[in-house]
Protein backbone atom coordinates (compact mmCIF):
# COMPACT_ATOMS: atom_id res chain seq x y z
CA UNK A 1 119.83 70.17 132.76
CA UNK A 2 116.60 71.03 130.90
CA UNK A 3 114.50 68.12 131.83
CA UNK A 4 115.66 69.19 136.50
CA UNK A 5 114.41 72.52 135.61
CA UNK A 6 111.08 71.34 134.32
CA UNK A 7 110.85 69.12 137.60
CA UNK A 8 112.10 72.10 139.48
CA UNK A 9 109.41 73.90 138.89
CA UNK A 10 106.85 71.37 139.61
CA UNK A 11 104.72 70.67 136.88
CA UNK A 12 102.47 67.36 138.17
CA UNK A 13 99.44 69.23 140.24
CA UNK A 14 95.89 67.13 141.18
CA UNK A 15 93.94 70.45 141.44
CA UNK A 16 92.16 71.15 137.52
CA UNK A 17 92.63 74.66 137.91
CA UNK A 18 95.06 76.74 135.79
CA UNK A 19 98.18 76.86 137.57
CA UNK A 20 100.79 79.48 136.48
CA UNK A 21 104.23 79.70 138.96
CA UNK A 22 106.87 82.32 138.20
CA UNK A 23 109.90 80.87 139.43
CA UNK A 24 113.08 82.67 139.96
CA UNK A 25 117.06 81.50 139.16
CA UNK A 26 119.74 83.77 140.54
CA UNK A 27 123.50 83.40 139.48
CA UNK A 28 126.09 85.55 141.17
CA UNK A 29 124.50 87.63 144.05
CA UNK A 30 124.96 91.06 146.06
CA UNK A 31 123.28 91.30 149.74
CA UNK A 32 120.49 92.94 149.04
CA UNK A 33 116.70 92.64 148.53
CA UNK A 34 114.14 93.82 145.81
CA UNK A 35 110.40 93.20 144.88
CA UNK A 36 109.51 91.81 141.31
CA UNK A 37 105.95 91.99 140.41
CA UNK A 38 104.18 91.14 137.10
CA UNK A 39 101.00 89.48 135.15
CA UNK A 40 100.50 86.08 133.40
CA UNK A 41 97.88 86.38 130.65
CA UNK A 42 96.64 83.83 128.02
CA UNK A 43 97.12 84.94 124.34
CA UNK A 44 93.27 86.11 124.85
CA UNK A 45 93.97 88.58 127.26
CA UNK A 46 92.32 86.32 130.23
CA UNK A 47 94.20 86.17 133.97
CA UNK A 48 95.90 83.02 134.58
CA UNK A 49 95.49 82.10 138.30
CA UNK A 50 96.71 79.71 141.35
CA UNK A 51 96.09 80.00 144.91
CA UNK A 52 99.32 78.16 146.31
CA UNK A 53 102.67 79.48 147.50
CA UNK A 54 106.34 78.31 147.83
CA UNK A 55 109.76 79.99 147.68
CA UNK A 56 111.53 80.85 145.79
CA UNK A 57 108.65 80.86 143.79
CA UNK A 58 105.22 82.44 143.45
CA UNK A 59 101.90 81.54 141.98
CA UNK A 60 99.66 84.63 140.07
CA UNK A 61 96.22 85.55 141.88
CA UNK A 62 92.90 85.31 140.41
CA UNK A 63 93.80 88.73 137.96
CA UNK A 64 96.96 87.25 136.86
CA UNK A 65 99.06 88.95 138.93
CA UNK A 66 102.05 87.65 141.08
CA UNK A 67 104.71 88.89 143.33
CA UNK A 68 108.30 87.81 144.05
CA UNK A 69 109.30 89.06 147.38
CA UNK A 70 113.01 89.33 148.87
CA UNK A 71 114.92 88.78 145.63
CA UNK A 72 118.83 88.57 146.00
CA UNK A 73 120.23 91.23 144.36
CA UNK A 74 122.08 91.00 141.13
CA UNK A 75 121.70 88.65 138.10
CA UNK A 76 118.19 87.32 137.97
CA UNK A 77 115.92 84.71 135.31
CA UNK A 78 112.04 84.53 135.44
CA UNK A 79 110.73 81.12 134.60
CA UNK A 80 106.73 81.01 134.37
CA UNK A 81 105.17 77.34 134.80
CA UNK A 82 101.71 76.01 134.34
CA UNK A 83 100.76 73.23 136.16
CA UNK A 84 97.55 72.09 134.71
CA UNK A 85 99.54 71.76 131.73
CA UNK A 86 97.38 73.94 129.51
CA UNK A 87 99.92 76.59 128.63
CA UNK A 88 103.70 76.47 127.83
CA UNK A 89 106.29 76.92 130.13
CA UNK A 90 108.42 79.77 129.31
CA UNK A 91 110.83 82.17 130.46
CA UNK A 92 111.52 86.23 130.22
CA UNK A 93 111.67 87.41 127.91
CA UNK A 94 109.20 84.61 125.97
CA UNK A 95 111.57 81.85 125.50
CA UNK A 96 111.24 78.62 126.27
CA UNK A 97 114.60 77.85 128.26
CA UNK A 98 116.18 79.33 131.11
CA UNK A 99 119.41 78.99 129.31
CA UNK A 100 118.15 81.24 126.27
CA UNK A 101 116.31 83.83 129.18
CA UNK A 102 117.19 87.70 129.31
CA UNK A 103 118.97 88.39 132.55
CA UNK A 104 117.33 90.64 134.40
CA UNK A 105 119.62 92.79 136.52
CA UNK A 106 117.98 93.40 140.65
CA UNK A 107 119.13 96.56 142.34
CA UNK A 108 118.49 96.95 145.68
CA UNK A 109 115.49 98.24 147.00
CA UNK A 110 114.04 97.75 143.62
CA UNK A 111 110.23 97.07 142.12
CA UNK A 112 110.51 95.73 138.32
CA UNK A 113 107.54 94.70 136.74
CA UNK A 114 107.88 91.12 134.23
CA UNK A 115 104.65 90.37 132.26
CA UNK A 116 104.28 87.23 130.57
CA UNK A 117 102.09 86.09 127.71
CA UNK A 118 101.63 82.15 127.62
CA UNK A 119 100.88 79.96 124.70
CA UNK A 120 98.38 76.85 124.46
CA UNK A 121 99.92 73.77 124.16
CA UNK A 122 99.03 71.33 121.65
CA UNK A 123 99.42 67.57 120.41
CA UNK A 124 100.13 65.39 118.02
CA UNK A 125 98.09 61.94 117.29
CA UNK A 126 98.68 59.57 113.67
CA UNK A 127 98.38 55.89 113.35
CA UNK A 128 100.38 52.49 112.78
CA UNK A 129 99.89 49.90 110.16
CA UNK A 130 101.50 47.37 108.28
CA UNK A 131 101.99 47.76 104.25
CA UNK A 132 98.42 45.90 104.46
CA UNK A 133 96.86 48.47 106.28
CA UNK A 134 96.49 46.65 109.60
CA UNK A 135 96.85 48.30 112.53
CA UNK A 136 100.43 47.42 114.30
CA UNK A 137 99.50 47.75 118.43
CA UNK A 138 101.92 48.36 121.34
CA UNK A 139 104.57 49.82 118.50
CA UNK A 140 107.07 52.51 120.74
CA UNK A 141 106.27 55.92 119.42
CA UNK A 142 109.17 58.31 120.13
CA UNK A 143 109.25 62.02 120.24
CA UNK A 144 112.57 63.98 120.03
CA UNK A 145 113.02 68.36 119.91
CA UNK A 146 115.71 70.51 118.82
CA UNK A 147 115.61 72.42 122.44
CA UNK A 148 118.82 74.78 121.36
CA UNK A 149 117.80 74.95 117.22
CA UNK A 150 121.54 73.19 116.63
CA UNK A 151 120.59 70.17 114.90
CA UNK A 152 120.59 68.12 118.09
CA UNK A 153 118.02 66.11 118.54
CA UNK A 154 117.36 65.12 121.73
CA UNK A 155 114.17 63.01 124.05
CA UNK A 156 111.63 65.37 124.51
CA UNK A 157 109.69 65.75 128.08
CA UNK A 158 107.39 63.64 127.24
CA UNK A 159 109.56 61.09 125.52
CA UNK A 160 107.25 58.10 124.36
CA UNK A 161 104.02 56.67 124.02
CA UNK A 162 102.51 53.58 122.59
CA UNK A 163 99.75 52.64 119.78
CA UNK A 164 96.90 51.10 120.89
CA UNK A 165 94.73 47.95 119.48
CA UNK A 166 93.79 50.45 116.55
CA UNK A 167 97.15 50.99 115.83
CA UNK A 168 96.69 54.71 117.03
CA UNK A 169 98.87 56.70 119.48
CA UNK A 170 98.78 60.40 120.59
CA UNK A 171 100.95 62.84 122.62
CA UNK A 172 99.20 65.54 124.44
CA UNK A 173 100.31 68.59 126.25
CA UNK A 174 103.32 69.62 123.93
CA UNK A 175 105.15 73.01 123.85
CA UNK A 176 104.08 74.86 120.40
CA UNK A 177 107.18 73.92 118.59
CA UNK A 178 109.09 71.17 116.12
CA UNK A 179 109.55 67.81 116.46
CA UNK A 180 110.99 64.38 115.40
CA UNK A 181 108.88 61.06 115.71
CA UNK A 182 110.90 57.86 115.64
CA UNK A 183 108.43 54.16 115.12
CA UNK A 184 109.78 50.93 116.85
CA UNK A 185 108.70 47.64 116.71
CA UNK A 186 109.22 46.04 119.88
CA UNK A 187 108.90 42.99 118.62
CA UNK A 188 111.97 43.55 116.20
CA UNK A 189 109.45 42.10 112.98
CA UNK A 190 109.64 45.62 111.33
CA UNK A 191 112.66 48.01 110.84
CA UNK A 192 112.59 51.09 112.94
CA UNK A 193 111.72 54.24 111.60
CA UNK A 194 111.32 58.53 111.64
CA UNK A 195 108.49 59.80 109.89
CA UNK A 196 108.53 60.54 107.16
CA UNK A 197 109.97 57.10 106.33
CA UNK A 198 113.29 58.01 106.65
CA UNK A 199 115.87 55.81 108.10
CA UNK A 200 118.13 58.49 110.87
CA UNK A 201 116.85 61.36 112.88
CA UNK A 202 119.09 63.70 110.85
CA UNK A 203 116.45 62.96 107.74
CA UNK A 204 113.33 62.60 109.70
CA UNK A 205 110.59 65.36 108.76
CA UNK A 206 109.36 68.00 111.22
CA UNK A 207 106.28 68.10 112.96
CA UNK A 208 105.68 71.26 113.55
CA UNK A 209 102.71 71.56 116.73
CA UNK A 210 100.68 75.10 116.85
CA UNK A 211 99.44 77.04 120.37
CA UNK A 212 96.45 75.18 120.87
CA UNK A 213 96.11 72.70 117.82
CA UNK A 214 96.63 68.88 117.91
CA UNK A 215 98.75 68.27 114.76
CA UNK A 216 96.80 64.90 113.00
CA UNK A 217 97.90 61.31 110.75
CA UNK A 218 101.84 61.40 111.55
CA UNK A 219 101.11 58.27 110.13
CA UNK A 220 104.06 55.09 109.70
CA UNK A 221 103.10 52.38 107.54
């Protein structure tokens, strides 16, 4: 399940520094041990840092750098998390689900070095109104992603939001990636809809959010 894994790896963190975990998944295993080391970097080339610890996972220093001590040998995914929710979550080799991550094989006695390169997340905001123009408040704004890219659409992470008294609602902290926006009245007044005024997810238009860009006026009327 998509949605555990995110928990797993434990995204929700008080402290406003950046945050980055690499997290390990091992499927069949041989006794054994290794060492995996590596380096988070932002797409600008800057270390990505944490000072806290837990197994099975490890947080990168102040130069970006982390180590992953003891690995079970045999079958092994590398799942990088930030926790100030600045960058996206992604795993090795830069995709952004463990089910789509290479498999890296651990022998024994090993040291294998994983690098990882993490993209800004981004947003999307728009606003609400009525065929007069007025702003609609407390309307259910729902997001939906194509996690696999097979025409499922499914809740996203951060699954809904609400307009406010201007009629205007915003998601923040989004992957870089596509996604579907679905408008409901709560009050049942108005017929439910995707933008871009289309009447079923399956004829809803993208909204496409870039590394570090909030993606404006996915507007309903």
């Amino acid at each position: 399940d998509t949605d555990m894994w995110v928990d797993d790896c434990g995204l929700l963190v008080e402290s406003p520094v950046l945050n980055i975990r690499a997290s390990i998944i091992t499927g069949q295993r041989i006794f054994g041990n290794a060492v995996i080391t590596g380096r988070n970097n932002d797409p600008e080339g800057d270390s990505i840092w944490d000072n806290s610890l837990y197994w099975p996972s490890n947080a990168t220093n102040a130069a970006g750098i982390y180590t992953l001590v003891g690995v079970e040998v045999g079958p092994t995914l590398i799942c990088f998390s930030d926790y100030s929710y600045q960058y996206a979550d992604e795993c090795y080799d830069n995709v952004p689900l463990f089910t789509q991550a290479n498999i890296i094989t651990v022998t024994a006695g090993a040291t294998m070095t994983i690098n990882a390169e993490l993209a800004q997340r981004g947003g999307i905001s728009g606003r609400v109104t009525d065929a007069a123009g007025t702003p609609l408040r407390f309307y259910k704004v729902l997001l939906y992603i194509d996690l696999e890219d097979n025409g499922r659409w499914i809740a996203a992470a951060i699954r809904w939001t609400y307009t406010n008294e201007a009629g205007v609602y915003s998601f923040n902290h989004l992957n870089p990636d596509a996604y579907r926006i679905q408008f409901v009245d709560q009050g049942q007044v108005n017929a439910s809809e995707f933008y871009r005024d289309a009447l079923t997810i399956e004829e809803a238009t993208d909204v496409v959010v870039l590394p570090g860009k909030i993606t404006p006026n996915i507007d309903a009327q």
